[in-house]
PDB file of N, CA and C in Angstrom:
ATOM      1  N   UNK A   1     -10.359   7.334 -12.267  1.00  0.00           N
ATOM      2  CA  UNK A   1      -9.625   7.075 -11.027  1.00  0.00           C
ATOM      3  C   UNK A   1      -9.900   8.196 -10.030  1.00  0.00           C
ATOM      4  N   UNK A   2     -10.127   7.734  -9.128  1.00  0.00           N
ATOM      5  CA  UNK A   2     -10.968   9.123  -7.592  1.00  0.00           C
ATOM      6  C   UNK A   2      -8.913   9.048  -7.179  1.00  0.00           C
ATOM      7  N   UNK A   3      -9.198  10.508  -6.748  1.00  0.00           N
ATOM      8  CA  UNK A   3      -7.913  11.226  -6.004  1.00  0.00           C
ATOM      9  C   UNK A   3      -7.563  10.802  -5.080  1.00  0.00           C
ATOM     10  N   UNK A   4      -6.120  10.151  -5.032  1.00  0.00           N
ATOM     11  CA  UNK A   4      -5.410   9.732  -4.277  1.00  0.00           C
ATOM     12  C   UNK A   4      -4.371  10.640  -3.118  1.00  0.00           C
ATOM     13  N   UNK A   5      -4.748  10.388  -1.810  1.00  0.00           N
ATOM     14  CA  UNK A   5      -3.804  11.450  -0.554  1.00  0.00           C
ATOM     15  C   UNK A   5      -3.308  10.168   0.210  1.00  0.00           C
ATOM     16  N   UNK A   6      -1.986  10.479   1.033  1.00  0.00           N
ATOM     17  CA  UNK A   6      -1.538   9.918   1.822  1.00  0.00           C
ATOM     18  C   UNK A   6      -1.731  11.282   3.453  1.00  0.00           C
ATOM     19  N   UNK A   7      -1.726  10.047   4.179  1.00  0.00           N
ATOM     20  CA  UNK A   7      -1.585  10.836   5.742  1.00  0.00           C
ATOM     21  C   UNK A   7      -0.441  10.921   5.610  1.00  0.00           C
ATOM     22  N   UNK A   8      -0.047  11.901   6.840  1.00  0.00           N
ATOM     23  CA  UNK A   8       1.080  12.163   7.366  1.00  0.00           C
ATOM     24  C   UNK A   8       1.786  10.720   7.963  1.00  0.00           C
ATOM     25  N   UNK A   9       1.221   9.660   8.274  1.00  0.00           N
ATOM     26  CA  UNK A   9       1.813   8.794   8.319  1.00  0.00           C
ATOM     27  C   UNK A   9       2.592   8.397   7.327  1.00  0.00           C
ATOM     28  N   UNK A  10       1.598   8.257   6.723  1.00  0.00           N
ATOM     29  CA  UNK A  10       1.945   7.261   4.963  1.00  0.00           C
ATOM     30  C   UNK A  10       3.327   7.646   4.484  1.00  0.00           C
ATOM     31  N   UNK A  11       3.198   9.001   4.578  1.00  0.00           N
ATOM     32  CA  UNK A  11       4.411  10.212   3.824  1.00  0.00           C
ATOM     33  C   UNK A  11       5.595   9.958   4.739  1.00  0.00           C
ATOM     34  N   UNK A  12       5.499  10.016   5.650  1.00  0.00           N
ATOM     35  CA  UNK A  12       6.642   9.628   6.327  1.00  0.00           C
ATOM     36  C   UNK A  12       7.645   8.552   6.313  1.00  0.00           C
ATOM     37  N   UNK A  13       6.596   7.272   5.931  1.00  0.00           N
ATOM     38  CA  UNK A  13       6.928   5.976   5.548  1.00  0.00           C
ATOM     39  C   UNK A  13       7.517   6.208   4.716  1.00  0.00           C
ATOM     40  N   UNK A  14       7.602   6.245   3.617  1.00  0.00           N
ATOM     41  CA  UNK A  14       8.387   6.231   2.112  1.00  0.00           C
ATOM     42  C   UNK A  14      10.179   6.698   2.869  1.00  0.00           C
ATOM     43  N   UNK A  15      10.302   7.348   3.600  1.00  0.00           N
ATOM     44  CA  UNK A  15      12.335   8.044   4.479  1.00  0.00           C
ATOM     45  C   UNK A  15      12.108   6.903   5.291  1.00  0.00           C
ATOM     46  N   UNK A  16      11.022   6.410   6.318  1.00  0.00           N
ATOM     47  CA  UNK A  16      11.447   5.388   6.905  1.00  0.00           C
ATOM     48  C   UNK A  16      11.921   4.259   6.090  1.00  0.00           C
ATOM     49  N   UNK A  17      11.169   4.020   5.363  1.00  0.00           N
ATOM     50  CA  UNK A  17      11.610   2.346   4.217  1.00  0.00           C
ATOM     51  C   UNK A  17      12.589   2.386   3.857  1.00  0.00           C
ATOM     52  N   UNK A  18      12.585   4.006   3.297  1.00  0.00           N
ATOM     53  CA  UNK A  18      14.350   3.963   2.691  1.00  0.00           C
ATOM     54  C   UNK A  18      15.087   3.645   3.367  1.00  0.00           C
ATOM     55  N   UNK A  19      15.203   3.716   4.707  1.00  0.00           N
ATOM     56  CA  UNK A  19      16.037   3.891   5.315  1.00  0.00           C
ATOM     57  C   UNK A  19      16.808   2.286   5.944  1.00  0.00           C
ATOM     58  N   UNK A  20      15.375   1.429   5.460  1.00  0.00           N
ATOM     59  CA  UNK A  20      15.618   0.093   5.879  1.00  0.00           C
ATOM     60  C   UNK A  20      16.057  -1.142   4.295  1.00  0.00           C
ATOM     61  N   UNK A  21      16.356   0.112   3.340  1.00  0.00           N
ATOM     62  CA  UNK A  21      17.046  -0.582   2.123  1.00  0.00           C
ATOM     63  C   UNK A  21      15.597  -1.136   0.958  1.00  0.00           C
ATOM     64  N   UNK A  22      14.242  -0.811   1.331  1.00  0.00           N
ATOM     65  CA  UNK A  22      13.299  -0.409   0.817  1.00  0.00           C
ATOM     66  C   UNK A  22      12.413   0.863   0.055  1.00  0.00           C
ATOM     67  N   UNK A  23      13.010   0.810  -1.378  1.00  0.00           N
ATOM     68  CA  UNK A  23      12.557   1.702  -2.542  1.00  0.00           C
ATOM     69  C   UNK A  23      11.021   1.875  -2.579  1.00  0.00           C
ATOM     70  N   UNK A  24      10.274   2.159  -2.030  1.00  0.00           N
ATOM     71  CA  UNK A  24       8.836   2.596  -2.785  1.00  0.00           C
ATOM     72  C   UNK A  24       8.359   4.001  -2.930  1.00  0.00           C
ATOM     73  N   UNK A  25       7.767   4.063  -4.146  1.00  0.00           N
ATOM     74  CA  UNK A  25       7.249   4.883  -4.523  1.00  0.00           C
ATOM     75  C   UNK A  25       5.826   5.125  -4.455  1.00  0.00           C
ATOM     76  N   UNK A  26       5.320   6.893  -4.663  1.00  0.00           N
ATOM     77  CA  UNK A  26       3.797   6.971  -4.367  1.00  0.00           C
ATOM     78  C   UNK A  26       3.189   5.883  -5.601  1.00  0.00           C
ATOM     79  N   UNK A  27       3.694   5.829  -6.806  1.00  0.00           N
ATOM     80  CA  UNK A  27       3.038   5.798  -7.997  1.00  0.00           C
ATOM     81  C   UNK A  27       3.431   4.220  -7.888  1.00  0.00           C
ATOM     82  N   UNK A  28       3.922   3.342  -6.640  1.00  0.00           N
ATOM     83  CA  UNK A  28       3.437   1.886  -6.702  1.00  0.00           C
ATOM     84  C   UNK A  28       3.019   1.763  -5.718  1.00  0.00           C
ATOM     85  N   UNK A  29       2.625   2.879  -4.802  1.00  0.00           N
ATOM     86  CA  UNK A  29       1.259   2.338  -3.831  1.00  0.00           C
ATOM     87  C   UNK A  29       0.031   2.761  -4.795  1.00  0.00           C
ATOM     88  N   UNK A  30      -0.157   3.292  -5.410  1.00  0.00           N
ATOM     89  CA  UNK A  30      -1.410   3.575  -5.864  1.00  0.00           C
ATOM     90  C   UNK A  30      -1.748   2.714  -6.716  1.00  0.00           C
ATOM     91  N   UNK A  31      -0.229   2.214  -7.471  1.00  0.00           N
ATOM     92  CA  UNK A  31      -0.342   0.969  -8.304  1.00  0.00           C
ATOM     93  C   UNK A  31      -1.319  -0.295  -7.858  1.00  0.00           C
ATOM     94  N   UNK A  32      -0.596  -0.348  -6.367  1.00  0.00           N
ATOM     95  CA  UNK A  32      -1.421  -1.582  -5.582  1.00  0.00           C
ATOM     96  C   UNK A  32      -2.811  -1.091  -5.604  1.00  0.00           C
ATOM     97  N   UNK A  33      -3.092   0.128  -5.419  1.00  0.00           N
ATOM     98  CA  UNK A  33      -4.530   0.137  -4.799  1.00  0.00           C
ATOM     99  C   UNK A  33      -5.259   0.203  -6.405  1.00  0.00           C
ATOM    100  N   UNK A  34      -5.187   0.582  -7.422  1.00  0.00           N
ATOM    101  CA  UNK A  34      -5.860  -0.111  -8.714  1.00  0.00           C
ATOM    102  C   UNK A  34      -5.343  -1.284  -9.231  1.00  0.00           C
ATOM    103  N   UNK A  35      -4.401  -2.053  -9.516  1.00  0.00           N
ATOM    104  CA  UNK A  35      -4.792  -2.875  -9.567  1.00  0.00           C
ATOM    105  C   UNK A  35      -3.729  -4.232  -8.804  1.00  0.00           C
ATOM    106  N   UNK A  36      -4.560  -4.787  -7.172  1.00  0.00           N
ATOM    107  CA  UNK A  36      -3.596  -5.682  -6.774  1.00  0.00           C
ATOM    108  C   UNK A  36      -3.632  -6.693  -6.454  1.00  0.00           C
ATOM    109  N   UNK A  37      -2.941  -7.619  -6.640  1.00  0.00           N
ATOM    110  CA  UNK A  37      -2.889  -8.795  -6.923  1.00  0.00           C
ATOM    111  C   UNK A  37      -4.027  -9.594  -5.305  1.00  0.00           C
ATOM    112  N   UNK A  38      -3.905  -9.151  -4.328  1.00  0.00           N
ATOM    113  CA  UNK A  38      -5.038  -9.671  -3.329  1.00  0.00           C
ATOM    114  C   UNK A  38      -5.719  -8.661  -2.601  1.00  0.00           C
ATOM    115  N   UNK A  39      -6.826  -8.422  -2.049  1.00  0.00           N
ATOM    116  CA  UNK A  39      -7.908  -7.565  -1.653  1.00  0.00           C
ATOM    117  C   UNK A  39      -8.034  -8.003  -0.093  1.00  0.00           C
ATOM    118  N   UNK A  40      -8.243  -7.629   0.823  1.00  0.00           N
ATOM    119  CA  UNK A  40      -8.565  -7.766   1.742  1.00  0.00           C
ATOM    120  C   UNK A  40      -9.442  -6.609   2.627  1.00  0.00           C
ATOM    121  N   UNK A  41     -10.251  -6.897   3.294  1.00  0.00           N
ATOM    122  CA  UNK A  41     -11.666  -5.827   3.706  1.00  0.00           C
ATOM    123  C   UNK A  41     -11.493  -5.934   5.006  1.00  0.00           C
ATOM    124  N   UNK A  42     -11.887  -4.765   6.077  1.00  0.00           N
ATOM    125  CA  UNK A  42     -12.730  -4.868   6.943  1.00  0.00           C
ATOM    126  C   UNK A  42     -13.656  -4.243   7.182  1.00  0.00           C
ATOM    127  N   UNK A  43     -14.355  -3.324   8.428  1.00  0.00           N
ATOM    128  CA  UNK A  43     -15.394  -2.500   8.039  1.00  0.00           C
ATOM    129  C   UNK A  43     -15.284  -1.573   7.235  1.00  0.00           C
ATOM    130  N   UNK A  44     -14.020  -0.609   7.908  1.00  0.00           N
ATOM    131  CA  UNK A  44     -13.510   0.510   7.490  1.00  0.00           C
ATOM    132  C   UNK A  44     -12.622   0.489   6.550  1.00  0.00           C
ATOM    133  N   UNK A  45     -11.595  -0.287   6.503  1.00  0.00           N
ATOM    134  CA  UNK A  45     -10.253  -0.150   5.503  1.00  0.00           C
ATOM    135  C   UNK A  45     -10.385  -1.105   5.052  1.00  0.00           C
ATOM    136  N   UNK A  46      -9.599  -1.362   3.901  1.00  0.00           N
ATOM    137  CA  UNK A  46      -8.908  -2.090   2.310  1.00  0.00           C
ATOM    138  C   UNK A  46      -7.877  -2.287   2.866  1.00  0.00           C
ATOM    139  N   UNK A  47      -7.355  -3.830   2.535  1.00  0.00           N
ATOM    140  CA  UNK A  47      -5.872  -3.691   2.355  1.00  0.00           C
ATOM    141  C   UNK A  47      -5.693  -4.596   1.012  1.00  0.00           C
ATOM    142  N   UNK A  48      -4.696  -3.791   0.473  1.00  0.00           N
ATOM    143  CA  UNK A  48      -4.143  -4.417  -1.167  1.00  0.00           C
ATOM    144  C   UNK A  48      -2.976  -4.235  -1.134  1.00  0.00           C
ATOM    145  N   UNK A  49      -2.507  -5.700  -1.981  1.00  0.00           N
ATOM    146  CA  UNK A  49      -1.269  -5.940  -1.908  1.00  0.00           C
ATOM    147  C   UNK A  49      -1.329  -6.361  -3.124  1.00  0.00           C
ATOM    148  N   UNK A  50       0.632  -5.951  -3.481  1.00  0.00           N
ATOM    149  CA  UNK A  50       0.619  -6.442  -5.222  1.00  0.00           C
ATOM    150  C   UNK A  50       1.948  -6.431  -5.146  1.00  0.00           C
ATOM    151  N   UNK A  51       2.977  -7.499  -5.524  1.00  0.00           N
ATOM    152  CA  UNK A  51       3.961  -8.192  -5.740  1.00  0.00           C
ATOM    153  C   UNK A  51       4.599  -6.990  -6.368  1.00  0.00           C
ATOM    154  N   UNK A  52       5.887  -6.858  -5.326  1.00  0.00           N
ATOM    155  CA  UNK A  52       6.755  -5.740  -5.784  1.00  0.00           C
ATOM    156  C   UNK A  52       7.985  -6.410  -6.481  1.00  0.00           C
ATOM    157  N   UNK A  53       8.408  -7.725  -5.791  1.00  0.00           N
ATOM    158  CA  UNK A  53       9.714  -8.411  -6.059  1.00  0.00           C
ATOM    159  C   UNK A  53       9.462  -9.815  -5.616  1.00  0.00           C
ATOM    160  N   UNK A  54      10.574 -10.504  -6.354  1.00  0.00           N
ATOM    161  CA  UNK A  54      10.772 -12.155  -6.221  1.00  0.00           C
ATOM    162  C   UNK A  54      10.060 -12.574  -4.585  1.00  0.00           C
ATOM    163  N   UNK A  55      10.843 -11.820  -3.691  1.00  0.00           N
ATOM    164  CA  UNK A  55      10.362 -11.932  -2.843  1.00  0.00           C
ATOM    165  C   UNK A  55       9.668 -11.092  -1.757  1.00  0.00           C
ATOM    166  N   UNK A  56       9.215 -10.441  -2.048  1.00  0.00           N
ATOM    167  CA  UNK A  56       8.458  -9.089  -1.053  1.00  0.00           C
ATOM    168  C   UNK A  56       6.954  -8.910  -1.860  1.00  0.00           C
ATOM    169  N   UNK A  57       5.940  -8.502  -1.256  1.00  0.00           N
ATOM    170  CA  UNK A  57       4.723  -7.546  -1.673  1.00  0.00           C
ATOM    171  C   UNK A  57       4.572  -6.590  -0.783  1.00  0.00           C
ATOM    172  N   UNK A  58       3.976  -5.704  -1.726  1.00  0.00           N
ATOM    173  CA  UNK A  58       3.335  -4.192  -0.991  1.00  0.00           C
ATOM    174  C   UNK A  58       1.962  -4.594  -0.506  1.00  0.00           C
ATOM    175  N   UNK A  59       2.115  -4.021   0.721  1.00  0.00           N
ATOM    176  CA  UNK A  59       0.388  -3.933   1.696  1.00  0.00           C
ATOM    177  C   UNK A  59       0.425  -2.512   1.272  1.00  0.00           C
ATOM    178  N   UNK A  60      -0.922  -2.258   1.663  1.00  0.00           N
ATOM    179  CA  UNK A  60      -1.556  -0.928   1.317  1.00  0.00           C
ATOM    180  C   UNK A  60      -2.415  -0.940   2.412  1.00  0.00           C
ATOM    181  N   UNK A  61      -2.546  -0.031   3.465  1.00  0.00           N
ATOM    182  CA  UNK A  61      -4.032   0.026   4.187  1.00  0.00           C
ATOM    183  C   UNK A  61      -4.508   1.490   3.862  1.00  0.00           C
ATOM    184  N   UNK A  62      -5.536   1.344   3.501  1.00  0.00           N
ATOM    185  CA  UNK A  62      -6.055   2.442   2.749  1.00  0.00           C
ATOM    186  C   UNK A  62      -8.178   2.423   2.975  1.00  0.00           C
ATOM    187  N   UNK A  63      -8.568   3.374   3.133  1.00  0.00           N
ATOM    188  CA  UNK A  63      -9.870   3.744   3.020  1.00  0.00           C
ATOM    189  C   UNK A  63     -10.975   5.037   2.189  1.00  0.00           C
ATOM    190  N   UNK A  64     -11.241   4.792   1.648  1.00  0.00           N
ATOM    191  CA  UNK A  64     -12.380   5.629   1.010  1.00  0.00           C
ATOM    192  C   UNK A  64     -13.459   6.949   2.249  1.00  0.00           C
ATOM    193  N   UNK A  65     -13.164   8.044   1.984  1.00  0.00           N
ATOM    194  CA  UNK A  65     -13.522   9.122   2.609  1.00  0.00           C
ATOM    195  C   UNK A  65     -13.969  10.148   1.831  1.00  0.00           C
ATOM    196  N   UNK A  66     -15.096  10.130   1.849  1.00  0.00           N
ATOM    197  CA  UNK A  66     -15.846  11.600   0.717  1.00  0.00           C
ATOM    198  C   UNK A  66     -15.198  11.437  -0.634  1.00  0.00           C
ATOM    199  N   UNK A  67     -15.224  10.006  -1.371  1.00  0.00           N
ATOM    200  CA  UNK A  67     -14.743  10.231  -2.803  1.00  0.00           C
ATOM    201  C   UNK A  67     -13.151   9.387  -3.237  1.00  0.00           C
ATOM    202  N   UNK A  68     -12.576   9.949  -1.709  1.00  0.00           N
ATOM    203  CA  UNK A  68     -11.340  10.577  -1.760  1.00  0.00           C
ATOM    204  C   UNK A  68     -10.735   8.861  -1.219  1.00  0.00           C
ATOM    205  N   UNK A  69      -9.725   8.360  -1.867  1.00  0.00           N
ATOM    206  CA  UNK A  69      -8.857   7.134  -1.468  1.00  0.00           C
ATOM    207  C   UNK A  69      -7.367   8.034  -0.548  1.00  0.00           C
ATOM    208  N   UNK A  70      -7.495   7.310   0.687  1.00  0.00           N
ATOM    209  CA  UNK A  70      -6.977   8.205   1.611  1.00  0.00           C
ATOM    210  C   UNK A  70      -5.666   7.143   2.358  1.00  0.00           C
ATOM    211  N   UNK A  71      -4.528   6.818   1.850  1.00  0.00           N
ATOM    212  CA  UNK A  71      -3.607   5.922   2.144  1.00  0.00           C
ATOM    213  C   UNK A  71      -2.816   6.159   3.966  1.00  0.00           C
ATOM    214  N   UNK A  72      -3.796   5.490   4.794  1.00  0.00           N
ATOM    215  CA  UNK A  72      -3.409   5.101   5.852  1.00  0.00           C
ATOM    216  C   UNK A  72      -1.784   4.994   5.739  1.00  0.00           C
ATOM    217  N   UNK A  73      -1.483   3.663   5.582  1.00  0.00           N
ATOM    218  CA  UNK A  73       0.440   3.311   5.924  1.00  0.00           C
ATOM    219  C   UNK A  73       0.272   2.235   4.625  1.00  0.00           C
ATOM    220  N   UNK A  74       1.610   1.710   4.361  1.00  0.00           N
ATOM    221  CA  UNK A  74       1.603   0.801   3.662  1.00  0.00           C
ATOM    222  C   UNK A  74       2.809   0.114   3.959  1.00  0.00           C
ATOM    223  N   UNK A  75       3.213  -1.195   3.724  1.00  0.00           N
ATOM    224  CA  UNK A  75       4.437  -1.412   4.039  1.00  0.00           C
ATOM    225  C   UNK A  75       4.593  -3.279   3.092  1.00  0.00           C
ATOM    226  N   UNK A  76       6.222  -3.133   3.241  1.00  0.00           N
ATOM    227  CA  UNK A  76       6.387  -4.155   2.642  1.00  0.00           C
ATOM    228  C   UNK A  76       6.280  -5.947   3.184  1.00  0.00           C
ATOM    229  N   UNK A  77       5.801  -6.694   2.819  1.00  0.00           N
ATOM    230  CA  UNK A  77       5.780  -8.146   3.464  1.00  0.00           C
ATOM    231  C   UNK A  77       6.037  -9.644   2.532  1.00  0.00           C
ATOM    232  N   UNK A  78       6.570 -10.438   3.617  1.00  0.00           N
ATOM    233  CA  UNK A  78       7.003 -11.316   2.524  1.00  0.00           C
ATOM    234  C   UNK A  78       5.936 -12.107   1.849  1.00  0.00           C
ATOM    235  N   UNK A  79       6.330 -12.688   0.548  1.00  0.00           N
ATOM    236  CA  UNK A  79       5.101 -12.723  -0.333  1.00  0.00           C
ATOM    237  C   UNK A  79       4.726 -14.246  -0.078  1.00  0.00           C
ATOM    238  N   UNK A  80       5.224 -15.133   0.825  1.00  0.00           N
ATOM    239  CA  UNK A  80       5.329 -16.231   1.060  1.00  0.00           C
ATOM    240  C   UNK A  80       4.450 -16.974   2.013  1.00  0.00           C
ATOM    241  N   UNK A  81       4.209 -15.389   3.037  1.00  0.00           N
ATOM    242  CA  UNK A  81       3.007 -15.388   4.040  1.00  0.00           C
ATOM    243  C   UNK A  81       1.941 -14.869   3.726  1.00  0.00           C
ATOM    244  N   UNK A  82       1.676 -14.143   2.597  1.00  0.00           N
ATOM    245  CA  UNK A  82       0.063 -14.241   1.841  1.00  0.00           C
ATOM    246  C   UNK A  82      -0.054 -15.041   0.914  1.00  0.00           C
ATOM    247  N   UNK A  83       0.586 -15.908   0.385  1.00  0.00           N
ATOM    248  CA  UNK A  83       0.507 -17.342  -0.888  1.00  0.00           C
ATOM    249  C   UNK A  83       0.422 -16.452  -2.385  1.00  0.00           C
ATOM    250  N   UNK A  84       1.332 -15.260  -1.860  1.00  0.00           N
ATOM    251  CA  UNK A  84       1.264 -14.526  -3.021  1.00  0.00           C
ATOM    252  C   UNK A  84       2.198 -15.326  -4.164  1.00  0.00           C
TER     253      UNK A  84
END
């Protein structure tokens, strides 16, 4: 597994979520990014998502930089609008 960093965004997110009655942890975004249930590409970034609850999944936007998996933001969405 290559070394996982969050931006200063990312890190921030985790007090914002809380704050909106959303629990996540580093160790289930990284979850998503090995192994998640849908993949999505563009040039630059990944986004992975992996079923947190009945009804919610975790996005992940995340990109690869010298090795290094480098977690943009991530946030929660309902799982109903990706056919998760």
């Amino acid at each position: 597994m290559r070394k996982v960093t969050f931006t200063k965004h990312a890190t921030e997110k985790f007090n914002l979520l809380r704050r909106f009655g959303f629990r996540v942890s580093e160790d289930q975004v990284i979850d998503a990014i090995i192994s998640p249930g849908r993949v999505d590409r563009s040039e630059r970034q990944t986004f992975s998502m992996k079923v947190i609850d009945k009804e919610f999944a975790l996005r992940v936007v995340h990109e690869e930089r010298k090795g290094i998996i480098l977690v943009i933001t991530f946030y929660p969405v309902r799982r109903k609008r990706y056919e998760l």
